[in-house]
PDB file of N, CA and C in Angstrom:
ATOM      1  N   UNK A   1     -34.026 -29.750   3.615  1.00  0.00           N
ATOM      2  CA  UNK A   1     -33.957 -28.319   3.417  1.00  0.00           C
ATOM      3  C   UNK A   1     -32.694 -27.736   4.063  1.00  0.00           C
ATOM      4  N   UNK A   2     -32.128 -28.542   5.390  1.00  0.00           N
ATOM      5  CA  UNK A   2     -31.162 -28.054   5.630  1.00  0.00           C
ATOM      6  C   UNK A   2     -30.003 -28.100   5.360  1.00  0.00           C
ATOM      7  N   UNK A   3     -30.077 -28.897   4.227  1.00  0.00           N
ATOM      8  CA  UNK A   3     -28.885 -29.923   3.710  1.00  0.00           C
ATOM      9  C   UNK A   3     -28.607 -28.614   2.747  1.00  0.00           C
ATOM     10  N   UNK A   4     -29.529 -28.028   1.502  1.00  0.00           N
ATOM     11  CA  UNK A   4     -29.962 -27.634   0.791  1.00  0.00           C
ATOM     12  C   UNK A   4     -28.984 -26.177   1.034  1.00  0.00           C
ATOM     13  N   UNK A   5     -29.613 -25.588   2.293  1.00  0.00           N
ATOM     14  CA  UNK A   5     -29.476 -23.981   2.952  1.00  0.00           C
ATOM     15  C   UNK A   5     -27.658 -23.965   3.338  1.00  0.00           C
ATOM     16  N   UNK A   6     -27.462 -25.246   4.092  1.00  0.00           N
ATOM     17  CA  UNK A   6     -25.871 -25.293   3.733  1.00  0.00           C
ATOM     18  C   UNK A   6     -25.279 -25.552   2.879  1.00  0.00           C
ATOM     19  N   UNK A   7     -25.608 -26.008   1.354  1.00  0.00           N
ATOM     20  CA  UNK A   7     -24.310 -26.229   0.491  1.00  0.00           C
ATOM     21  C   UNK A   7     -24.781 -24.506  -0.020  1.00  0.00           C
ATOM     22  N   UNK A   8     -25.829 -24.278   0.140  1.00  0.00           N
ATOM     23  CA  UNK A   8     -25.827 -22.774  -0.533  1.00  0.00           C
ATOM     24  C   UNK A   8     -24.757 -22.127   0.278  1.00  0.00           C
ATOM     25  N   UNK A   9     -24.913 -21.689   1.547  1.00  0.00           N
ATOM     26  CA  UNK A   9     -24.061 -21.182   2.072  1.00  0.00           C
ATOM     27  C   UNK A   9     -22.491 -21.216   1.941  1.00  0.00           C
ATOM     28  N   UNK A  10     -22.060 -23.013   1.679  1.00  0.00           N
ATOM     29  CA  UNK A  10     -20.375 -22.536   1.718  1.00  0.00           C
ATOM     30  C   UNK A  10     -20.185 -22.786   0.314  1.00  0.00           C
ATOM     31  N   UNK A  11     -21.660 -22.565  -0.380  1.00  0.00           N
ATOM     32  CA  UNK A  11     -20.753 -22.207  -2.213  1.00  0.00           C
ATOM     33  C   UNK A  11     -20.795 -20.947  -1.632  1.00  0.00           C
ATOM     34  N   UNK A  12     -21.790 -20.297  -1.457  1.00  0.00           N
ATOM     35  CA  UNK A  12     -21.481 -18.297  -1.292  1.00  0.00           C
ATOM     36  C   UNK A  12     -20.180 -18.259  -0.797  1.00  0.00           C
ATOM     37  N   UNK A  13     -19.924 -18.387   0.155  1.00  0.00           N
ATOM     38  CA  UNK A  13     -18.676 -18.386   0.950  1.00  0.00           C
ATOM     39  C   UNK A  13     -17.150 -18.145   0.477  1.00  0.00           C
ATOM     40  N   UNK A  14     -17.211 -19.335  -0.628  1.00  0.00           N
ATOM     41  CA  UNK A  14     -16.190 -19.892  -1.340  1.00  0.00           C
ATOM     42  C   UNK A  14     -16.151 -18.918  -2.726  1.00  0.00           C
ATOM     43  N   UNK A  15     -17.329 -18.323  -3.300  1.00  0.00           N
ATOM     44  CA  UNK A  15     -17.288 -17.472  -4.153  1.00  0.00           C
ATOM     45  C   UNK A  15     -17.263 -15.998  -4.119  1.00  0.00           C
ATOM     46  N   UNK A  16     -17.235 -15.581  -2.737  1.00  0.00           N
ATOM     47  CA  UNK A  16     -17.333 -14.399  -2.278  1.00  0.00           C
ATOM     48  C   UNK A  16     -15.967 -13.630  -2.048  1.00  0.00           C
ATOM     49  N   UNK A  17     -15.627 -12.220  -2.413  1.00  0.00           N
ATOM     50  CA  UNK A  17     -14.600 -11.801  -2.417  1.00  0.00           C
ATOM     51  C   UNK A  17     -13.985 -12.088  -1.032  1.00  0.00           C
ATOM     52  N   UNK A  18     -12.788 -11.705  -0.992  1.00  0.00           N
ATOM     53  CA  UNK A  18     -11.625 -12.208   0.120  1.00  0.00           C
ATOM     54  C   UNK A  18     -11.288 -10.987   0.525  1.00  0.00           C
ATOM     55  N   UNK A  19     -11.941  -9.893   1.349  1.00  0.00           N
ATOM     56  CA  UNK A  19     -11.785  -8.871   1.756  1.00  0.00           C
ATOM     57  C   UNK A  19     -10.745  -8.489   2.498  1.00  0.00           C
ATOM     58  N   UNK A  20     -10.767 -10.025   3.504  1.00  0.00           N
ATOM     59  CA  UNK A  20      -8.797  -9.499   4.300  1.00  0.00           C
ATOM     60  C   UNK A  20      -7.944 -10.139   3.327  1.00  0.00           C
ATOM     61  N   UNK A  21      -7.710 -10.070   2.248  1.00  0.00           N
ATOM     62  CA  UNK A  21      -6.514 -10.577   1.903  1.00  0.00           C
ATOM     63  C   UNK A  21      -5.502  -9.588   1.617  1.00  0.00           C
ATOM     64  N   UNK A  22      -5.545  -8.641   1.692  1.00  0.00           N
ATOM     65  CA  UNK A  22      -4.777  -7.438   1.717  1.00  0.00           C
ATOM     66  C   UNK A  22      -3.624  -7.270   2.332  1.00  0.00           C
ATOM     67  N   UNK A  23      -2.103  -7.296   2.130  1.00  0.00           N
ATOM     68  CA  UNK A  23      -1.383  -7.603   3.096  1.00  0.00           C
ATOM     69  C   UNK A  23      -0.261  -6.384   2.882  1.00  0.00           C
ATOM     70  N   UNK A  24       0.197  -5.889   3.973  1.00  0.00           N
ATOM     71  CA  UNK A  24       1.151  -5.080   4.205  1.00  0.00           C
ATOM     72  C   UNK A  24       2.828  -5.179   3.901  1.00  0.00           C
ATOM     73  N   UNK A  25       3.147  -4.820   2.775  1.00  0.00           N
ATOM     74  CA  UNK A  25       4.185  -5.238   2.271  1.00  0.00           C
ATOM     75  C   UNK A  25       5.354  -4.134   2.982  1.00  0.00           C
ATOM     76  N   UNK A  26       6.564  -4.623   2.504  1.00  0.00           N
ATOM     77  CA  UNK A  26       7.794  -3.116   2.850  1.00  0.00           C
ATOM     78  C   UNK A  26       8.340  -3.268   1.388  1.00  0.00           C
ATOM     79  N   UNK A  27       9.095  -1.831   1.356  1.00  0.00           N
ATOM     80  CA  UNK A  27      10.480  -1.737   0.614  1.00  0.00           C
ATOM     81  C   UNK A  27      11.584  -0.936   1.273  1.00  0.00           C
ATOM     82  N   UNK A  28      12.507  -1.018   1.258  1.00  0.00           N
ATOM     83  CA  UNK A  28      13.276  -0.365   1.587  1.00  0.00           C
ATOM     84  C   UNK A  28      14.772   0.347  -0.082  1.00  0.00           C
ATOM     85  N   UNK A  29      14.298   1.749  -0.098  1.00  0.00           N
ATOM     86  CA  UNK A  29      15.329   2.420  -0.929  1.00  0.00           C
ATOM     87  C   UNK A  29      15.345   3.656  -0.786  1.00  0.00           C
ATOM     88  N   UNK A  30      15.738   4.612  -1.496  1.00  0.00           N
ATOM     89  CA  UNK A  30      16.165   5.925  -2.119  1.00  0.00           C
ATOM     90  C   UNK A  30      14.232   6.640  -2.863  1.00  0.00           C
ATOM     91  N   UNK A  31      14.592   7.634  -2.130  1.00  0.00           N
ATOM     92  CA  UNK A  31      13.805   8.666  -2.463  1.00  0.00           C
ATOM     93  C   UNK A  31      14.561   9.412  -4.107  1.00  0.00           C
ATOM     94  N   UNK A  32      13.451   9.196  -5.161  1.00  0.00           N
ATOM     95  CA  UNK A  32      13.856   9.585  -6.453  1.00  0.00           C
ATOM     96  C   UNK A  32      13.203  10.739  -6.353  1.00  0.00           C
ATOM     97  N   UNK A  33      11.976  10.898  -6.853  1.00  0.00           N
ATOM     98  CA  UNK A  33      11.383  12.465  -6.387  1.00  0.00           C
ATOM     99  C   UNK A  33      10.106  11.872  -5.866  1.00  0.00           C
ATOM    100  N   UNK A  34       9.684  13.417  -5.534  1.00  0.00           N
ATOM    101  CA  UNK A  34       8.308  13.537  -4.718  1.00  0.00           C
ATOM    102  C   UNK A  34       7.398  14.912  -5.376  1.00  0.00           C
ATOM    103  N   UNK A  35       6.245  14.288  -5.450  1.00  0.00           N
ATOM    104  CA  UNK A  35       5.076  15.353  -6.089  1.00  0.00           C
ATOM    105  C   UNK A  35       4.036  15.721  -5.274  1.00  0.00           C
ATOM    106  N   UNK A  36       4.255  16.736  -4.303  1.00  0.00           N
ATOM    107  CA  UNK A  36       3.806  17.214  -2.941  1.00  0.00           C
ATOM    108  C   UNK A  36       1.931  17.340  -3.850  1.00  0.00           C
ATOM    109  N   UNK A  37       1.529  18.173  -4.352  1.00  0.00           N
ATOM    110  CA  UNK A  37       0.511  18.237  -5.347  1.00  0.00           C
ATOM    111  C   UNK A  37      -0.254  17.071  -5.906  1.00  0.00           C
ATOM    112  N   UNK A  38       0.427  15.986  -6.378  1.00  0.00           N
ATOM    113  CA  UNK A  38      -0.373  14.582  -6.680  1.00  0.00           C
ATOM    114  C   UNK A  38      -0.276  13.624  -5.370  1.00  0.00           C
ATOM    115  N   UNK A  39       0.682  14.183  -4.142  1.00  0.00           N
ATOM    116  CA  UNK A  39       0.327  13.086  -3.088  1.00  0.00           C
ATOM    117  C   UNK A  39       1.217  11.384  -3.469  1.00  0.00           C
ATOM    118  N   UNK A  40       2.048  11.784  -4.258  1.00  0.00           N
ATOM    119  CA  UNK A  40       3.132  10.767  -4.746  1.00  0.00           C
ATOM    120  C   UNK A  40       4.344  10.842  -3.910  1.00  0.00           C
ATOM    121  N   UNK A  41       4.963   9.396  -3.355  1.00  0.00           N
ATOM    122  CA  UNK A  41       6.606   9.641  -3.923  1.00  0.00           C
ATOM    123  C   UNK A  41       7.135   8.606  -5.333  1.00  0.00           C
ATOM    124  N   UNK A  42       8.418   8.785  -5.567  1.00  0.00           N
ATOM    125  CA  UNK A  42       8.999   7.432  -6.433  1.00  0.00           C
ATOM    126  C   UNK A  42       9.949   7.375  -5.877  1.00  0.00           C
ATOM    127  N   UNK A  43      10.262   6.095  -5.903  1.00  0.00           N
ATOM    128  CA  UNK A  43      11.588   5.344  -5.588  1.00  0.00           C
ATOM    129  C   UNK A  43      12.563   4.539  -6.278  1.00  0.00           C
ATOM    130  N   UNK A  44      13.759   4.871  -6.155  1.00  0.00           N
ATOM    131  CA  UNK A  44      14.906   4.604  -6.694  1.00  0.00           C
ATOM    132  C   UNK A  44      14.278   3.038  -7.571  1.00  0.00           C
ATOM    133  N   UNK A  45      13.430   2.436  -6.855  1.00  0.00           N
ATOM    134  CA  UNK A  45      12.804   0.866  -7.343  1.00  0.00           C
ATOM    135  C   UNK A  45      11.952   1.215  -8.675  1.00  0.00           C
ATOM    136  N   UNK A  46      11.618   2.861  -9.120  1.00  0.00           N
ATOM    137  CA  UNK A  46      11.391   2.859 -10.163  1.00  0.00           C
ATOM    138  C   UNK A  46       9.709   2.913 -10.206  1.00  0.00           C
ATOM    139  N   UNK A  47       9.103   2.529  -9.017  1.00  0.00           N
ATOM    140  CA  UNK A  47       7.554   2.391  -8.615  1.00  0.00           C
ATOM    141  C   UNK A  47       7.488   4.195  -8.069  1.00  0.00           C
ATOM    142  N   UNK A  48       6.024   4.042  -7.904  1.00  0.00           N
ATOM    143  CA  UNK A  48       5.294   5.373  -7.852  1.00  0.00           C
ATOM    144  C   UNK A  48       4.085   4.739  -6.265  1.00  0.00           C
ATOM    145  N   UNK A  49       4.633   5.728  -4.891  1.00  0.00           N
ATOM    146  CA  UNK A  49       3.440   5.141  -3.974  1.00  0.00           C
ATOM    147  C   UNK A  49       3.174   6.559  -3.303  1.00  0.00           C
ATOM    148  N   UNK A  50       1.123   6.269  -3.207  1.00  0.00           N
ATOM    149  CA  UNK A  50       0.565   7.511  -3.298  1.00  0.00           C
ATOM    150  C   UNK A  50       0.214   7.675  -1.271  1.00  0.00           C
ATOM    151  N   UNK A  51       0.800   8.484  -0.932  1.00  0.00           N
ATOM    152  CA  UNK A  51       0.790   9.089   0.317  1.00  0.00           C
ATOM    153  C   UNK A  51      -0.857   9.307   0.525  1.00  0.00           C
ATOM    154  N   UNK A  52      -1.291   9.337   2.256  1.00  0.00           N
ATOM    155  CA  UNK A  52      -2.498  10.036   2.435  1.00  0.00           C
ATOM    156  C   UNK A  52      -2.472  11.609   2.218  1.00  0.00           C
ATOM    157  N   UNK A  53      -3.356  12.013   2.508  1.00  0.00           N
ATOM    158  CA  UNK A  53      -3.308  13.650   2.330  1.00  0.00           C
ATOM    159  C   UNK A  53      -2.686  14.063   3.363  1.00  0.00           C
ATOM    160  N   UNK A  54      -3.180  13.727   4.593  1.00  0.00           N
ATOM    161  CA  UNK A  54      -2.259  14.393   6.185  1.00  0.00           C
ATOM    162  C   UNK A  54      -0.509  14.140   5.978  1.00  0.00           C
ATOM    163  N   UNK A  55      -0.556  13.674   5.255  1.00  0.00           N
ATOM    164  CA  UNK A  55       1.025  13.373   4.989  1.00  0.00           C
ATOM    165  C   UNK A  55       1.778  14.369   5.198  1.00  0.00           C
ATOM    166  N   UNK A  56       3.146  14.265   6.371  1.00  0.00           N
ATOM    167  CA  UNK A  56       3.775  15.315   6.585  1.00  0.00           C
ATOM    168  C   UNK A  56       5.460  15.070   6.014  1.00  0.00           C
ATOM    169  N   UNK A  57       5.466  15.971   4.836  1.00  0.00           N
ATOM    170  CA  UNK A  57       6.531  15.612   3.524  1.00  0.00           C
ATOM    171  C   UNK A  57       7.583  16.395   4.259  1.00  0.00           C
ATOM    172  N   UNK A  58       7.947  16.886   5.730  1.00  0.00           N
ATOM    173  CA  UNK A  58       8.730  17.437   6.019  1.00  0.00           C
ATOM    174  C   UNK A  58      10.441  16.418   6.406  1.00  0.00           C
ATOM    175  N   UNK A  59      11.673  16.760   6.420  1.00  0.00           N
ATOM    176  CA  UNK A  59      12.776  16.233   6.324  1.00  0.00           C
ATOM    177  C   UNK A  59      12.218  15.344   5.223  1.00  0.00           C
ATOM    178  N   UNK A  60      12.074  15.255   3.948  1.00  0.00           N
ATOM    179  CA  UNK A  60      11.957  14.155   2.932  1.00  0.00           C
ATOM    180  C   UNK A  60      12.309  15.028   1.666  1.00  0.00           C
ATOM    181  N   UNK A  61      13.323  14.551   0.773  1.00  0.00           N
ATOM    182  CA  UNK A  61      13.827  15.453  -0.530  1.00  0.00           C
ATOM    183  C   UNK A  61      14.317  13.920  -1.071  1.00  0.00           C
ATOM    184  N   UNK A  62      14.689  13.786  -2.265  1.00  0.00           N
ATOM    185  CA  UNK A  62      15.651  13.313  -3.316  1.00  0.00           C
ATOM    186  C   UNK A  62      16.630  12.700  -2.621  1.00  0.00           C
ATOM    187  N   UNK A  63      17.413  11.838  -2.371  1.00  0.00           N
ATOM    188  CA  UNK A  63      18.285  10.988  -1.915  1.00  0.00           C
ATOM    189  C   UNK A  63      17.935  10.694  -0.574  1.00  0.00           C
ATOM    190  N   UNK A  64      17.167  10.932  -0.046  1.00  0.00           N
ATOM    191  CA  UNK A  64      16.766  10.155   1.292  1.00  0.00           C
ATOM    192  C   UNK A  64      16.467   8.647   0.840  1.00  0.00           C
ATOM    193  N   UNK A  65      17.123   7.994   1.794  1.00  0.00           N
ATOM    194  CA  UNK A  65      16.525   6.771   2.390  1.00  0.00           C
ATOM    195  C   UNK A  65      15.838   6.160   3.502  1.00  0.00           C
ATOM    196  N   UNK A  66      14.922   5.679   2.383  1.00  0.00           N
ATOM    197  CA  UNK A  66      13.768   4.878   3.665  1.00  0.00           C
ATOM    198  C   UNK A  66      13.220   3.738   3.430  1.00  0.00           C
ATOM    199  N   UNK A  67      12.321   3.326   4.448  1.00  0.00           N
ATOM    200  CA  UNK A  67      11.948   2.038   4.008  1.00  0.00           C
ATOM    201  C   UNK A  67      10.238   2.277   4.031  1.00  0.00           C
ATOM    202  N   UNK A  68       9.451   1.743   3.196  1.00  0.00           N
ATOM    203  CA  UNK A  68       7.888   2.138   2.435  1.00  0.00           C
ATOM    204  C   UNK A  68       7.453   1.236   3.243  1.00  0.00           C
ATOM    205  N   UNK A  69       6.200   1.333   4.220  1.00  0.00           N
ATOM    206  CA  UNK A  69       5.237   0.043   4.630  1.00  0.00           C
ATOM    207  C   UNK A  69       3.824   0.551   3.343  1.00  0.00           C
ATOM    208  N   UNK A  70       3.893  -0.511   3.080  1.00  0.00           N
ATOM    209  CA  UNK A  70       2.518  -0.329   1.984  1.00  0.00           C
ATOM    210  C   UNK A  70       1.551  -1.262   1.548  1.00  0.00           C
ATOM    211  N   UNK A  71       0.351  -1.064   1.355  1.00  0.00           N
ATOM    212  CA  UNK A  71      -0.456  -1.813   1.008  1.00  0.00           C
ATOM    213  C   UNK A  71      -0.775  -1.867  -0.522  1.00  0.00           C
ATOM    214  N   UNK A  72      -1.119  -2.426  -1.366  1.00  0.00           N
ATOM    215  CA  UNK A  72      -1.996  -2.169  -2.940  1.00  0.00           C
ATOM    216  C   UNK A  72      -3.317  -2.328  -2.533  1.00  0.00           C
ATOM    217  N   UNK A  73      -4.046  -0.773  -3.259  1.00  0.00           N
ATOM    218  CA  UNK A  73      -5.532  -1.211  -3.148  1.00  0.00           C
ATOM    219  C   UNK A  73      -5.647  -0.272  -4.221  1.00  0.00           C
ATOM    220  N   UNK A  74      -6.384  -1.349  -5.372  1.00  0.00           N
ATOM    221  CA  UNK A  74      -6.733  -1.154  -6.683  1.00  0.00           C
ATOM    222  C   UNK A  74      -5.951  -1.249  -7.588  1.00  0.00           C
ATOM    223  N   UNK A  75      -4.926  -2.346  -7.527  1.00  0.00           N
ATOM    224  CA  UNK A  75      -3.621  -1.587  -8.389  1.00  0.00           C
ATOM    225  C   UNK A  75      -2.776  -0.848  -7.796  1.00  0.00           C
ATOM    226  N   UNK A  76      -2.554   0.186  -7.198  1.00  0.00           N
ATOM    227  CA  UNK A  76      -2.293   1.360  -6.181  1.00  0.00           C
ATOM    228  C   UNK A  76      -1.305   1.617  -5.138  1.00  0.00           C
ATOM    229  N   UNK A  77       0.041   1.731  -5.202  1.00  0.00           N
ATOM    230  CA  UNK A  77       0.553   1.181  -3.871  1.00  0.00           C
ATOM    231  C   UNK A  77       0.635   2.221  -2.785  1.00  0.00           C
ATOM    232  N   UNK A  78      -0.204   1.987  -1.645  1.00  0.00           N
ATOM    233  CA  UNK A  78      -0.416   3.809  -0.840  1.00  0.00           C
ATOM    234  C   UNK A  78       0.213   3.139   0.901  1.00  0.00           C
ATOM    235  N   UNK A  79       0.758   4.223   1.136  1.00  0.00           N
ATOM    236  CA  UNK A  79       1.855   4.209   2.024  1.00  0.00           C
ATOM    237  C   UNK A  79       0.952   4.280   3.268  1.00  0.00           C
ATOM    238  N   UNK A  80       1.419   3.086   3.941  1.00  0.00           N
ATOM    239  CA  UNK A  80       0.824   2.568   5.634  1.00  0.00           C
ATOM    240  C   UNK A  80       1.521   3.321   6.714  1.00  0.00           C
ATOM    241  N   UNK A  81       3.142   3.422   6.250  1.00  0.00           N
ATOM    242  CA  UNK A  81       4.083   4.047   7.106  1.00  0.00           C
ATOM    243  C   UNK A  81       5.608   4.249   6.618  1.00  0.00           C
ATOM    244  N   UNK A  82       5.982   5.077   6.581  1.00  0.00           N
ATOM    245  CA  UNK A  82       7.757   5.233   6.287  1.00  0.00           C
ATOM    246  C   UNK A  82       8.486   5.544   7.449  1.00  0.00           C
ATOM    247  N   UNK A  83       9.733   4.757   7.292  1.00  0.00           N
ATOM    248  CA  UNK A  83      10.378   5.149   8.197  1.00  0.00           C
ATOM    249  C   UNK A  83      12.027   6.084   7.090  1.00  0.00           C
ATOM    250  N   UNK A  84      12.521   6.831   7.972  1.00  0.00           N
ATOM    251  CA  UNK A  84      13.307   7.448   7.261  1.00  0.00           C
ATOM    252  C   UNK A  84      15.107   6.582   7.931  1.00  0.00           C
ATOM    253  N   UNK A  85      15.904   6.287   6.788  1.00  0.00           N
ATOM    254  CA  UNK A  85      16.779   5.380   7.264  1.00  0.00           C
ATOM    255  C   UNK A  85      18.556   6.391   7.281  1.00  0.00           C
ATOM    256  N   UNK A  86      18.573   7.104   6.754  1.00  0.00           N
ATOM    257  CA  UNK A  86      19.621   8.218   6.430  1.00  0.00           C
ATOM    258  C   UNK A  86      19.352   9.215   5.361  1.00  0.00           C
ATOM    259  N   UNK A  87      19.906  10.363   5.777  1.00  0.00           N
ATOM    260  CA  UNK A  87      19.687  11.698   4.745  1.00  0.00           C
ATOM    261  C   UNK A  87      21.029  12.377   3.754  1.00  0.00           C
TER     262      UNK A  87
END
């Protein structure tokens, strides 16, 4: 029975989603625009990454450069942290 209760276990295991696999990527470019209202920026890279709400969009316009810390969740790429690199 116990033989039994462990192969159940590391099939579950092995078939079970991978919850940390989530990993914190960067980019570094150019601020294309920003949509204060949808909680977006885009970047010169042509991608679209969606800010939290507390997000403070202040010193940030159109030709800034920075570099994006970001995660994907759902498809989604939403911003962990920016740093701002020149204005």
């Amino acid at each position: 029975m116990r033989i039994l209760i462990a192969a159940l276990l590391a099939t579950a295991s092995l078939l079970s989603p991978l919850s940390g696999s989530a990993q914190s990527m960067d980019v570094e470019a150019t601020i294309k625009s920003i949509d204060v209202k949808q909680l977006n920026l885009t970047l010169d890279d042509g991608k679209t990454y969606k800010v939290p709400e507390e997000f403070n969009f202040d010193g940030l316009s159109s030709g800034v450069k920075v570099v994006v810390f970001y995660t994907v969740v759902d498809g989604t790429r939403v911003i962990d942290d920016l740093q701002v690199l020149s204005q």
